[in-house]
Protein backbone atom coordinates (compact mmCIF):
# COMPACT_ATOMS: atom_id res chain seq x y z
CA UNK A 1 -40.23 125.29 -90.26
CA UNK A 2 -40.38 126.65 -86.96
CA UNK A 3 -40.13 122.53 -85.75
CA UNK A 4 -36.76 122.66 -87.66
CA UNK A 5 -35.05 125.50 -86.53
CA UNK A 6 -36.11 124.57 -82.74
CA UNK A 7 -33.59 121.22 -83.60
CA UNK A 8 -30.84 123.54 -84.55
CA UNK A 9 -31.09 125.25 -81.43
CA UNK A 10 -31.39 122.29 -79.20
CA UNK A 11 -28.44 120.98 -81.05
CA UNK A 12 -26.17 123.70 -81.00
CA UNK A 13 -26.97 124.40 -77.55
CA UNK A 14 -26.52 120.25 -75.96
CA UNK A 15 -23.60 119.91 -78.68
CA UNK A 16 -20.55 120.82 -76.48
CA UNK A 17 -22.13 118.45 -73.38
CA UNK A 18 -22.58 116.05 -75.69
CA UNK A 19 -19.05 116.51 -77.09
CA UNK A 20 -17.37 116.55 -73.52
CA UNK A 21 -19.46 113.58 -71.86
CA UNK A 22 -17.94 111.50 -75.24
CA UNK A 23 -14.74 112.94 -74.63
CA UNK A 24 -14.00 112.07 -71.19
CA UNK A 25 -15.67 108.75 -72.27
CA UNK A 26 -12.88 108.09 -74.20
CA UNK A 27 -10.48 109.36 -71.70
CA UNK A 28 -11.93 106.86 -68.97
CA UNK A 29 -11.55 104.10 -71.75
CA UNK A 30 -7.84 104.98 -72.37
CA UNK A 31 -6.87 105.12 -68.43
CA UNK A 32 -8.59 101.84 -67.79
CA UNK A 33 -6.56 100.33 -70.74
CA UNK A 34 -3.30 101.28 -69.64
CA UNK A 35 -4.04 100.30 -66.77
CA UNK A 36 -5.54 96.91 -67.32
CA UNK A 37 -1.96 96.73 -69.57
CA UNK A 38 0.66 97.95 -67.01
CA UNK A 39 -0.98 95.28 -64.42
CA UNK A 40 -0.85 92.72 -67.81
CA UNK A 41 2.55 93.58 -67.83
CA UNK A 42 2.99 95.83 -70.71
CA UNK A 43 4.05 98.80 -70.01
CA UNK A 44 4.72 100.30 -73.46
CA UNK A 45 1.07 99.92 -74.56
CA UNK A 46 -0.02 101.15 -71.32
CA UNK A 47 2.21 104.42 -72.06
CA UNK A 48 0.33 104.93 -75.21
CA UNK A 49 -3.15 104.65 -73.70
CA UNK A 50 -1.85 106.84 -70.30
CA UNK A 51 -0.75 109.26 -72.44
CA UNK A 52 -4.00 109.91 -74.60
CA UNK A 53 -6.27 109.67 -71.51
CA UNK A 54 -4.32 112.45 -69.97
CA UNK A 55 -3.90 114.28 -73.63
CA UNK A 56 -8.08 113.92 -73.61
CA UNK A 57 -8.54 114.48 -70.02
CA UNK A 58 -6.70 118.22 -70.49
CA UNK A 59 -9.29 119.35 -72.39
CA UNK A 60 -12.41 118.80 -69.98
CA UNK A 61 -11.51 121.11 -67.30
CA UNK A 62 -13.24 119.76 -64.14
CA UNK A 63 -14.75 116.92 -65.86
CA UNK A 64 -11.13 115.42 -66.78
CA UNK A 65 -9.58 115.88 -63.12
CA UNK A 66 -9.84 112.11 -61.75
CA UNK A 67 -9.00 110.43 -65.21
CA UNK A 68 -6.50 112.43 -65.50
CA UNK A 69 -4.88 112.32 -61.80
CA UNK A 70 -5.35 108.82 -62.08
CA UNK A 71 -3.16 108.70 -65.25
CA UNK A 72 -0.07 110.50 -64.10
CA UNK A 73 -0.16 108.86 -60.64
CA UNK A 74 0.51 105.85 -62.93
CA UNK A 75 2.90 106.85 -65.61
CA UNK A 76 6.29 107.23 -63.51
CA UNK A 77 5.34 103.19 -62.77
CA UNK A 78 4.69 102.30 -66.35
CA UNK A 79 8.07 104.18 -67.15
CA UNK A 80 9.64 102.01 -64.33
CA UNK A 81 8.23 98.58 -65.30
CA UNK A 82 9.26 99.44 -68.80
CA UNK A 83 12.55 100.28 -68.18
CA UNK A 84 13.33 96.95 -66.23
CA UNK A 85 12.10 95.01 -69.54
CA UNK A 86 14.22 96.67 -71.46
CA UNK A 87 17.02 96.00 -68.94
CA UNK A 88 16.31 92.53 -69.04
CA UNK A 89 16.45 92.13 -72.61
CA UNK A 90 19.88 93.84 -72.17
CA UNK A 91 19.07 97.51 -74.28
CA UNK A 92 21.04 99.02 -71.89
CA UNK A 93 20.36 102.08 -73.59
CA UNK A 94 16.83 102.32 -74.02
CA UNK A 95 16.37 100.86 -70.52
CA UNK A 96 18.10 104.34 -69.62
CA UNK A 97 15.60 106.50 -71.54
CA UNK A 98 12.92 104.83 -69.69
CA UNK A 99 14.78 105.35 -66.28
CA UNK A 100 15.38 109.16 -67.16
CA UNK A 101 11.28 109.29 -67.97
CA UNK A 102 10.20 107.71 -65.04
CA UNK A 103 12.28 110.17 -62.94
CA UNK A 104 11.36 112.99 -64.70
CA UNK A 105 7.59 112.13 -64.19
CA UNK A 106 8.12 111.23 -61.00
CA UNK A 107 9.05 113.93 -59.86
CA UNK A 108 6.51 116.02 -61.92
CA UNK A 109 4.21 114.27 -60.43
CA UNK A 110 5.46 113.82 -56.85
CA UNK A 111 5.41 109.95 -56.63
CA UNK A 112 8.06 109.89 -54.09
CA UNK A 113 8.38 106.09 -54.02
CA UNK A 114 9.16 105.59 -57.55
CA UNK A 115 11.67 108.10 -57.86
CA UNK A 116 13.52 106.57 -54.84
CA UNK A 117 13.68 103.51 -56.65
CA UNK A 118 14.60 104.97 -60.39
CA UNK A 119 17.89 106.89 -58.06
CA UNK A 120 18.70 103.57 -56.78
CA UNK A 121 19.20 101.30 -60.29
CA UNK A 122 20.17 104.34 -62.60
CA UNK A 123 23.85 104.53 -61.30
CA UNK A 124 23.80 100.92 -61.08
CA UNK A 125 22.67 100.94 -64.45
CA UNK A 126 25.33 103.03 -65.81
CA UNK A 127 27.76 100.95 -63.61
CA UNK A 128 26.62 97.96 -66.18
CA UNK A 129 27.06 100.05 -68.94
CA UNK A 130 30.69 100.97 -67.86
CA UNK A 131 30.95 97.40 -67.29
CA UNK A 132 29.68 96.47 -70.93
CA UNK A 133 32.57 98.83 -72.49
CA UNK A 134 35.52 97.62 -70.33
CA UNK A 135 34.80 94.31 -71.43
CA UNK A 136 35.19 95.89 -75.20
CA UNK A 137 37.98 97.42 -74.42
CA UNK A 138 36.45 100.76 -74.90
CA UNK A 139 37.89 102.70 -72.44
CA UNK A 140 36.79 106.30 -72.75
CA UNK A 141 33.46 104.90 -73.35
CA UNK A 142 33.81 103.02 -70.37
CA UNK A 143 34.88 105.80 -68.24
CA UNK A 144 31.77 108.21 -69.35
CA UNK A 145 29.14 105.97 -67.95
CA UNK A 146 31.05 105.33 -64.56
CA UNK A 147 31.06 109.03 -64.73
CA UNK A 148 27.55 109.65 -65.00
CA UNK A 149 26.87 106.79 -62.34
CA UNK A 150 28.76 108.88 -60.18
CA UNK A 151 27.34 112.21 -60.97
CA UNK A 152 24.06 110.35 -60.06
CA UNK A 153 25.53 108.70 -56.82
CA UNK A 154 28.28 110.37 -55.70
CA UNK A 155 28.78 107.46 -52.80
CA UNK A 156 28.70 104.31 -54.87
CA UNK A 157 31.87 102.84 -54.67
CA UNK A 158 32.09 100.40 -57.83
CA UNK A 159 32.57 103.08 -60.58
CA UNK A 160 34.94 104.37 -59.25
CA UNK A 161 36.69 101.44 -59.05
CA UNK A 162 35.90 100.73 -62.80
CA UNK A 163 37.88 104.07 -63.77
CA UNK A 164 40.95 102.82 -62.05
CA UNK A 165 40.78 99.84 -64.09
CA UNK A 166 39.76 101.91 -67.10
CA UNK A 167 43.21 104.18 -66.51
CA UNK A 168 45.19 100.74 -65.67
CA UNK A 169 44.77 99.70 -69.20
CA UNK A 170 45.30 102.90 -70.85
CA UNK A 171 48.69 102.70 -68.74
CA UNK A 172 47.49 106.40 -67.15
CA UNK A 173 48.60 104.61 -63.97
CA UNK A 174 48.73 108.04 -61.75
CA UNK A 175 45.16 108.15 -62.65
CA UNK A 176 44.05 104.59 -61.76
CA UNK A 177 46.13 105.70 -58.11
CA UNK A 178 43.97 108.32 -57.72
CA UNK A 179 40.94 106.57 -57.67
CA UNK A 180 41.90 103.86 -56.10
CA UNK A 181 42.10 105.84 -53.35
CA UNK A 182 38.75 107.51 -54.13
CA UNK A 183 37.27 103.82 -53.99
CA UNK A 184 38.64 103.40 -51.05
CA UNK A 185 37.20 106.65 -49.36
CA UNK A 186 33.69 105.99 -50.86
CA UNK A 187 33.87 102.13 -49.85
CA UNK A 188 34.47 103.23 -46.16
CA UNK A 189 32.23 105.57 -45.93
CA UNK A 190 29.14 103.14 -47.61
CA UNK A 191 31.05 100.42 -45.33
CA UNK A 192 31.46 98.46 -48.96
CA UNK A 193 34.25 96.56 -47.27
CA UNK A 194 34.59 94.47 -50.67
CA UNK A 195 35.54 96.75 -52.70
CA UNK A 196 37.37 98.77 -50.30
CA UNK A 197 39.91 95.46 -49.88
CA UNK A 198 39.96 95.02 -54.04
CA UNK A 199 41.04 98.75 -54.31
CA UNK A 200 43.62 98.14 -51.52
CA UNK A 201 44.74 95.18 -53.05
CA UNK A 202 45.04 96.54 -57.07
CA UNK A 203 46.92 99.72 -55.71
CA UNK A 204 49.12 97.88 -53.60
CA UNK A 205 50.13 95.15 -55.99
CA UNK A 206 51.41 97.32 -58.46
CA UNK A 207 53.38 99.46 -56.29
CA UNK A 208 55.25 96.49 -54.60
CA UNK A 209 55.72 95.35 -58.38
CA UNK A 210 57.17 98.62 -59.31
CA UNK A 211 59.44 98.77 -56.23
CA UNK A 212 60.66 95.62 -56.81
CA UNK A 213 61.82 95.92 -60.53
CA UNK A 214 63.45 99.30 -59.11
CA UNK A 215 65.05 97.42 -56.38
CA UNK A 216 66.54 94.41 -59.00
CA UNK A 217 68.05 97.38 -61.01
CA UNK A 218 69.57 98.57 -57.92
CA UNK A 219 67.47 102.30 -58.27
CA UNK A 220 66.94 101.88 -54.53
CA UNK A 221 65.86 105.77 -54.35
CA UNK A 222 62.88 105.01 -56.65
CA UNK A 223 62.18 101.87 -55.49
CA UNK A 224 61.68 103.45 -51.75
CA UNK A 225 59.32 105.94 -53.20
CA UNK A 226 56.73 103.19 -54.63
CA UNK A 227 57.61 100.96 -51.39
CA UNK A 228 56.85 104.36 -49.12
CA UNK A 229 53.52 105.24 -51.28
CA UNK A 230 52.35 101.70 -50.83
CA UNK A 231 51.87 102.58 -47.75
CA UNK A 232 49.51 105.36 -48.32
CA UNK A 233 47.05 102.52 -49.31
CA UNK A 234 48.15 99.86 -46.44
CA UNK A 235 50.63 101.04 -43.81
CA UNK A 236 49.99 97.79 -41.39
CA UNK A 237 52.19 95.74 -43.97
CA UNK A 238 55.54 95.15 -41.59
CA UNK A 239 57.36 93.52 -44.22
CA UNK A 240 56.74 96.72 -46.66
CA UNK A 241 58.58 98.28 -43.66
CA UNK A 242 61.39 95.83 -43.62
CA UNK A 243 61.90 96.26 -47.08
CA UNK A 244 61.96 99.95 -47.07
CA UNK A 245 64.45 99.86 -44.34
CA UNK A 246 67.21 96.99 -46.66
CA UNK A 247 66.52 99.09 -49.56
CA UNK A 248 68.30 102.21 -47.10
CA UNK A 249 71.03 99.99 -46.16
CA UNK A 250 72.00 99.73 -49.38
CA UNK A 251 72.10 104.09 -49.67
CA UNK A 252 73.72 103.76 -46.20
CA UNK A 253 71.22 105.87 -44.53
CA UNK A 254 71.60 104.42 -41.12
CA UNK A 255 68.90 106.26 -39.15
CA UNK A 256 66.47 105.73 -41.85
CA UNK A 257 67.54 101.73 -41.75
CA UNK A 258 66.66 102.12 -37.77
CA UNK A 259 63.42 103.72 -38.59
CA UNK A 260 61.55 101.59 -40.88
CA UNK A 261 63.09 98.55 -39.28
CA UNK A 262 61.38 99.61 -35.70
CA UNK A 263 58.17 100.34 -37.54
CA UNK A 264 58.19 96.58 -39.19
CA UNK A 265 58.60 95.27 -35.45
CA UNK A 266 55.79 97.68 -34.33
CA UNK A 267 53.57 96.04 -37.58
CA UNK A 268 55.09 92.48 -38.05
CA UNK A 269 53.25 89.50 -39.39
CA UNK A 270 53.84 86.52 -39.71
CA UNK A 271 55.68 87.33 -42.84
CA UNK A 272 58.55 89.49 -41.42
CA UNK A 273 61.39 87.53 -40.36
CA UNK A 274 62.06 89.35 -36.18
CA UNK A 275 65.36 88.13 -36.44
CA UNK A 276 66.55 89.56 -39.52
CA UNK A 277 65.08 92.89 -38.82
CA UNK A 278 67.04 92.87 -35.36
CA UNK A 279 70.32 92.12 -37.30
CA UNK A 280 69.68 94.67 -39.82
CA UNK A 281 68.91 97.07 -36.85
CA UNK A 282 72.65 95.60 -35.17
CA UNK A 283 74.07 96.13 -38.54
CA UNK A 284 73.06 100.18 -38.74
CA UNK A 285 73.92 101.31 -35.40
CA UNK A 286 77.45 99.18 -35.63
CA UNK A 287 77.78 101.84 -38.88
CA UNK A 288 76.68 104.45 -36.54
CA UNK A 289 79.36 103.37 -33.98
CA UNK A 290 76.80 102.66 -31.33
CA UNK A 291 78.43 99.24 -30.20
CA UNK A 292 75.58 99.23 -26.70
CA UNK A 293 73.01 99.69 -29.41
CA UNK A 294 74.76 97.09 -31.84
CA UNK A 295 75.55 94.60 -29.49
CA UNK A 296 71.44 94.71 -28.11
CA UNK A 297 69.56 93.95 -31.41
CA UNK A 298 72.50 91.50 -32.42
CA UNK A 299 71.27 89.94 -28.74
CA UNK A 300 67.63 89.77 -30.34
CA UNK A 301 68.69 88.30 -33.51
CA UNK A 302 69.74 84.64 -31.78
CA UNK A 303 67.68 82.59 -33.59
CA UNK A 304 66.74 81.09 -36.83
CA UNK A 305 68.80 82.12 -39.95
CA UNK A 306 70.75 84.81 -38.24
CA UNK A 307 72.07 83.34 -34.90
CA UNK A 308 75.55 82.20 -36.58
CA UNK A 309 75.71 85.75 -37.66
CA UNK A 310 74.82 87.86 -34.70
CA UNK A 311 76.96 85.52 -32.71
CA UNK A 312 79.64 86.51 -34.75
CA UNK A 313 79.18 90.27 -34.27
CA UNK A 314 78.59 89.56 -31.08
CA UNK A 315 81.73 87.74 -29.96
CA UNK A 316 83.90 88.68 -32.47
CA UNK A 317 83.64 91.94 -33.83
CA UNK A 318 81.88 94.14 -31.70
CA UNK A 319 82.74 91.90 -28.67
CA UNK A 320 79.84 92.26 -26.34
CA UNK A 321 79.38 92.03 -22.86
């Protein structure tokens, strides 16, 4: 009897070692699954059994420490690794959730590295998902994820860029303006010099479109204005200039002919015809009555299309020196 009740005591008494040295057993078994599985390539398993061996690993005080440091100094990774799988299988979405978890632990558990990398593909991420929804034609949807890639990374350039696209075919074309010129200021700054020239380009195409169907119905005031704000986005254009300055001539405004005409000689191309812009600066200050003026750009204008004409002003009208 006495035999007997010695067994109880030994048992209640060795019972909780026993019960903590099979615990962190099984704790040591989980880690070293998930992370024979994450190196096997399979990450979501190896979540499972990271998970339980830090679940396990709680409960042992001391005993539990390495396991479970070992664990969560894996777990942002297997978030990571998972996430790109996902990605690659396109579930944009899920690939997210992933992203989100890995950050989250990552920065619970200070892996520094990993987190660096989740900040760099989440707004890229969300670009693609912006992407994914302009291609649908879902706009608003579109526009969200941009918006969260920017809230991410304030200084990425190409969602930005996908909202003025976004607002270009919701005809919000203020909107698509405005950040086209936010592209532009982000892809200077991250020296994106790509997108910086697409942004350019979209902006400025459409206002030269604009100003041109306002010129053709002879609204010369509102064609100016989208002529002048094309210049906002490129103002080294000199045949934007030139144009400007024929588009006064037809309101008669003489010194703002002279103006813009200088500033396409100051910023001609190849594109601007010197001669014409001379005669149309001859032409102005012949309105102004300036004939010393007149008679020196219709001097400059000898050649090409325009010499029979300034000759003309020259010899006969304003008869020149």
């Amino acid at each position: 009897m006495k035999t007997n009740k010695l067994l109880v005591v030994l048992a209640i008494f060795f019972s909780p070692f026993l019960t903590t040295a099979q615990t962190l057993k099984e704790a040591t078994e989980a880690y070293n699954a998930g992370a024979t599985m994450f190196q096997d390539k399979m990450p979501e398993k190896a979540l499972e059994q990271l998970y339980l061996a830090i679940e396990l690993s709680e409960g042992l005080d001391v005993d539990g420490e390495e396991t479970k440091r070992l664990a969560e100094d894996l777990l942002p990774k297997a978030h990571l690794q998972y996430a790109m799988n996902l990605y690659r299988e396109k579930d944009m979405v899920k690939a997210l959730e992933q992203l989100e978890k890995a950050k989250e632990t990552a920065i619970k558990y200070y892996d520094k590295n990993t987190q660096g990398r989740v900040d760099r593909i989440i707004p890229q991420l969300y670009n693609q998902m912006g992407n994914n929804e302009y291609r649908e034609e879902n706009y608003e949807k579109a526009i969200n994820y941009y918006n969260k890639a920017i809230e991410v990374k304030a200084n990425y350039p190409d969602p930005y860029l996908g909202i003025a696209l976004a607002h270009e075919k919701q005809e919000s074309y203020e909107d698509m303006l405005s950040y086209l010129k936010k592209t532009i200021e982000v892809s200077n700054a991250a020296n994106d010099r790509e997108k910086e020239e697409s942004a350019v380009k979209k902006a400025k195409g459409y206002l030269l479109r604009k100003g041109d169907e306002a010129q053709k119905a002879k609204n010369f005031n509102e064609s100016i204005g989208f002529f002048e704000k094309s210049l906002e986005f490129d103002n080294t254009d000199g045949a934007v200039y030139y144009v400007i300055s024929a588009n006064f001539a037809e309101l008669k405004n003489w010194d703002k002919v002279i103006e813009y005409a200088n500033l396409a000689l100051e910023n001609r191309t190849d594109a601007v015809d010197e001669a014409g812009v001379y005669y149309q600066i001859g032409t102005a200050y012949q309105n102004q009555g300036d004939t010393v003026q007149a008679c020196a750009a219709f001097n400059n204008a000898l050649s090409g299309t325009y010499r029979a004409a300034a000759e003309y002003q020259i010899k006969e009208v304003l008869k020149c020196n």
